[in-house]
N, C-alpha and C. Protein backbone atom coordinates (compact mmCIF):
# COMPACT_ATOMS: atom_id res chain seq x y z
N UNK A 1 -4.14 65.32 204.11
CA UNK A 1 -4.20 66.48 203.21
C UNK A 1 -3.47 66.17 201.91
N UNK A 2 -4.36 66.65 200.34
CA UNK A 2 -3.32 66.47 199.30
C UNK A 2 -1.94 67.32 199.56
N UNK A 3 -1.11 66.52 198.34
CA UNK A 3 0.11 67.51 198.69
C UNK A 3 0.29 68.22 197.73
N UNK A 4 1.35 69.33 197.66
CA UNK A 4 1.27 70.32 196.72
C UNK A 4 1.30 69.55 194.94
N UNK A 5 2.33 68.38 195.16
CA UNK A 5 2.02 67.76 193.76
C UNK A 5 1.11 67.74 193.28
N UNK A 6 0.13 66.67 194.15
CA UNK A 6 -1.30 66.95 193.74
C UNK A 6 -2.31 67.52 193.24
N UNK A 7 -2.43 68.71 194.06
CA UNK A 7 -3.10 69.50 193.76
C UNK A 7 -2.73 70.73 192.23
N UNK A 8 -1.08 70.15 192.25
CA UNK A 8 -0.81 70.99 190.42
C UNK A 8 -0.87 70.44 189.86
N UNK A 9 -1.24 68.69 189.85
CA UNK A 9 -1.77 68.18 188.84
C UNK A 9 -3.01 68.26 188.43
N UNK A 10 -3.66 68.19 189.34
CA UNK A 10 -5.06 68.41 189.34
C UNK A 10 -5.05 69.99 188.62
N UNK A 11 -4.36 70.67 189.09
CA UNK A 11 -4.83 72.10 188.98
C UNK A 11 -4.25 72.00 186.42
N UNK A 12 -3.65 71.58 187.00
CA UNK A 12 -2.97 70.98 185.31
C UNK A 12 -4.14 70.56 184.73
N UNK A 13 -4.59 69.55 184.86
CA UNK A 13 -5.52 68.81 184.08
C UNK A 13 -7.11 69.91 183.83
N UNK A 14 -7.18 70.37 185.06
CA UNK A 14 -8.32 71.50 184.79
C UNK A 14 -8.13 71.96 183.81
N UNK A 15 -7.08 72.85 183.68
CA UNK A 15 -6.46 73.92 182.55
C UNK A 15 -6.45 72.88 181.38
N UNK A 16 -6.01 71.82 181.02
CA UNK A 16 -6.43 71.33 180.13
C UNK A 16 -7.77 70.90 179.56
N UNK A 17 -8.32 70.86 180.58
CA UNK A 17 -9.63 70.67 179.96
C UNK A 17 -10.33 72.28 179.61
N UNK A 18 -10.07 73.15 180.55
CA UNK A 18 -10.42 74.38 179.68
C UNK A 18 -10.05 75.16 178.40
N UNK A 19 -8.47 74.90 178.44
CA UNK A 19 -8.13 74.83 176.87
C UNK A 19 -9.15 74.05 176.02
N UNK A 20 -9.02 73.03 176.14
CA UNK A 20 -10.11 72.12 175.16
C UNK A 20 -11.05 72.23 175.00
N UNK A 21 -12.21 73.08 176.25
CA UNK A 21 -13.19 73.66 175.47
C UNK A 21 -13.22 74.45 174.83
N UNK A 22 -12.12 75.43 175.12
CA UNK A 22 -12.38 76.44 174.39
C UNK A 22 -11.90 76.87 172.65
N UNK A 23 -10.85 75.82 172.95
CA UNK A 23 -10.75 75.33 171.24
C UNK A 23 -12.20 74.75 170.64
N UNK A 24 -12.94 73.98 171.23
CA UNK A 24 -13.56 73.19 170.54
C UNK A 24 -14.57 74.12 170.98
N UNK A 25 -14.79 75.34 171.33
CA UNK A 25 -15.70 76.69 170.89
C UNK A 25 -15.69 77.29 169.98
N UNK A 26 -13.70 77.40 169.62
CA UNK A 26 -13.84 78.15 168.68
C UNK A 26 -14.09 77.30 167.36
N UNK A 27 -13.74 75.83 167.22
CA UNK A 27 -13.86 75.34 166.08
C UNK A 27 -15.59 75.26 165.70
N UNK A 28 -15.75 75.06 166.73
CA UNK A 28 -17.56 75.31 166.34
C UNK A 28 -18.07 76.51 165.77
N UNK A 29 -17.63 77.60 166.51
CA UNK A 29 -17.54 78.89 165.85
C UNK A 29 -17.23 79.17 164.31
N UNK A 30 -16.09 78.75 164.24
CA UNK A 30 -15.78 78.91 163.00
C UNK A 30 -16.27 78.23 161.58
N UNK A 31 -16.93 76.75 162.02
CA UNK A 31 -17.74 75.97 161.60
C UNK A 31 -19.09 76.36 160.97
N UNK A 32 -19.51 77.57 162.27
CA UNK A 32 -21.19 77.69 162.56
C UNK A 32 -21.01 79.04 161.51
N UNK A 33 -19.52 79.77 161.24
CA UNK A 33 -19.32 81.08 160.79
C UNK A 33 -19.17 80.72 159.42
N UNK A 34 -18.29 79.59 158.37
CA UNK A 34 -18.17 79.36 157.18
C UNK A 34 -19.51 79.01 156.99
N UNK A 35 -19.80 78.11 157.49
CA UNK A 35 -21.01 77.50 157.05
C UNK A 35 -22.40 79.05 156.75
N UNK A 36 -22.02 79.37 157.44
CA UNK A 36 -23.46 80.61 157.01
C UNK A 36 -22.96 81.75 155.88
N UNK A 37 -21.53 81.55 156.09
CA UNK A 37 -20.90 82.53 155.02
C UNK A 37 -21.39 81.87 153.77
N UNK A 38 -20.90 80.49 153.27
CA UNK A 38 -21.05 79.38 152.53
C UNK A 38 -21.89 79.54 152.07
N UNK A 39 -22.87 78.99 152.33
CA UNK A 39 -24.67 78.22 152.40
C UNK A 39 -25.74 79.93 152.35
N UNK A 40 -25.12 80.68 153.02
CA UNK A 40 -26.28 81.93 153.27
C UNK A 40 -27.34 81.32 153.93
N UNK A 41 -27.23 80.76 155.18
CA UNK A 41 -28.48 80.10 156.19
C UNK A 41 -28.34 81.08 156.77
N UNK A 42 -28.17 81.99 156.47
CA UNK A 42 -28.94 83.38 157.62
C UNK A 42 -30.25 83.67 156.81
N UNK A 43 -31.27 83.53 158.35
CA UNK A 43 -32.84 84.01 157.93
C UNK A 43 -32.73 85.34 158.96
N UNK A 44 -33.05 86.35 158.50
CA UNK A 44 -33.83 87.13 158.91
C UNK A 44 -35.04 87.50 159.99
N UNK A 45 -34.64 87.49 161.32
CA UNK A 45 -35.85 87.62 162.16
C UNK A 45 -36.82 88.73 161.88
N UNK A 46 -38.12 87.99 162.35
CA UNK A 46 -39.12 89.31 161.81
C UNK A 46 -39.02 90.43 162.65
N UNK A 47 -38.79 90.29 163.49
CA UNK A 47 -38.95 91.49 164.40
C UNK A 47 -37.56 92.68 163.65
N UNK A 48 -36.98 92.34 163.26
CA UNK A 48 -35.51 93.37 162.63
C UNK A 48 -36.39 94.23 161.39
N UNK A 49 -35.88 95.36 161.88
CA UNK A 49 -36.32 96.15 160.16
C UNK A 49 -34.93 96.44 159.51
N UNK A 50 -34.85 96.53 158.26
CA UNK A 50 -33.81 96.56 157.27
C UNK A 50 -32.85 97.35 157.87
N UNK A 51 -32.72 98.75 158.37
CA UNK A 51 -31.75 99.38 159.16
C UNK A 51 -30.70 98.47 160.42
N UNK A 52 -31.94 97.65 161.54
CA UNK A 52 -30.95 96.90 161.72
C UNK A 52 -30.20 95.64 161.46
N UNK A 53 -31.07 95.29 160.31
CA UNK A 53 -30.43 94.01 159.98
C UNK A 53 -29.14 94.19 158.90
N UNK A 54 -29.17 95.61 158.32
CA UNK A 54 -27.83 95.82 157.93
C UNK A 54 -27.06 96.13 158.88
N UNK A 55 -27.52 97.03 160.19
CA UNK A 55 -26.48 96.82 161.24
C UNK A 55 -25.68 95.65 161.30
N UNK A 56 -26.48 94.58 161.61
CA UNK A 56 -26.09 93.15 161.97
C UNK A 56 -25.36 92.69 160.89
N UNK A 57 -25.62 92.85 159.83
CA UNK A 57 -24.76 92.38 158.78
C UNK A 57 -23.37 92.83 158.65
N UNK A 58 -23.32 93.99 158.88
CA UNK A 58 -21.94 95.05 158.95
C UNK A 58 -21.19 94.13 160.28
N UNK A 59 -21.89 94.12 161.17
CA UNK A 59 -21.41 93.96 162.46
C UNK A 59 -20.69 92.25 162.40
N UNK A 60 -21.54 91.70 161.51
CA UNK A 60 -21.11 89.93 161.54
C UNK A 60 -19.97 90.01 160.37
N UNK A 61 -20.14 90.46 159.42
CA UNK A 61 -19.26 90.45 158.27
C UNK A 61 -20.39 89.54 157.41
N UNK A 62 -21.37 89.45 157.81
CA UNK A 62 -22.52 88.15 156.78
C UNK A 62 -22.67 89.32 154.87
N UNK A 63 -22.41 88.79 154.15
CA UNK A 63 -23.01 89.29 153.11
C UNK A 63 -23.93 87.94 152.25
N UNK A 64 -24.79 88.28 151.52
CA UNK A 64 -25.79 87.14 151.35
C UNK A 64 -25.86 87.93 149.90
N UNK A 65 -25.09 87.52 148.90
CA UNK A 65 -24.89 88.24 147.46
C UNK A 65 -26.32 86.99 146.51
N UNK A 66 -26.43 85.98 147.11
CA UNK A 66 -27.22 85.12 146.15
C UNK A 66 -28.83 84.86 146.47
N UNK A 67 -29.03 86.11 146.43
CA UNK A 67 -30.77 86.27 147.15
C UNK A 67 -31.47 85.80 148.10
């Protein structure tokens, strides 16, 4: 049987690796978030009519001032 060491190392290294994804979620996030702020690569799905795509806009913080 492992022994308790063991298994808190193990149980350690998990947690590190879930930290690390989840940093490297949010840096993607935040990446995927300047970048559309930036650039204005937000398209518009067709299916949205203007009511909710200002929803969505309100809701993201996206403003798209350069047409």
């Amino acid at each position: 049987a492992p022994s308790v060491l063991q298994e808190r190392h193990e149980l350690r290294e998990f947690v590190q690796l879930i930290l690390g994804k989840a940093d490297l979620a949010r840096e993607i996030g935040l990446f995927f978030h300047f970048t559309r702020l930036h650039h204005c690569s937000f398209h518009r799905p067709a299916s949205f009519d203007g009511d909710s795509t200002s929803f969505f806009q309100r809701q993201t913080g996206h403003r798209c001032e350069h047409g």
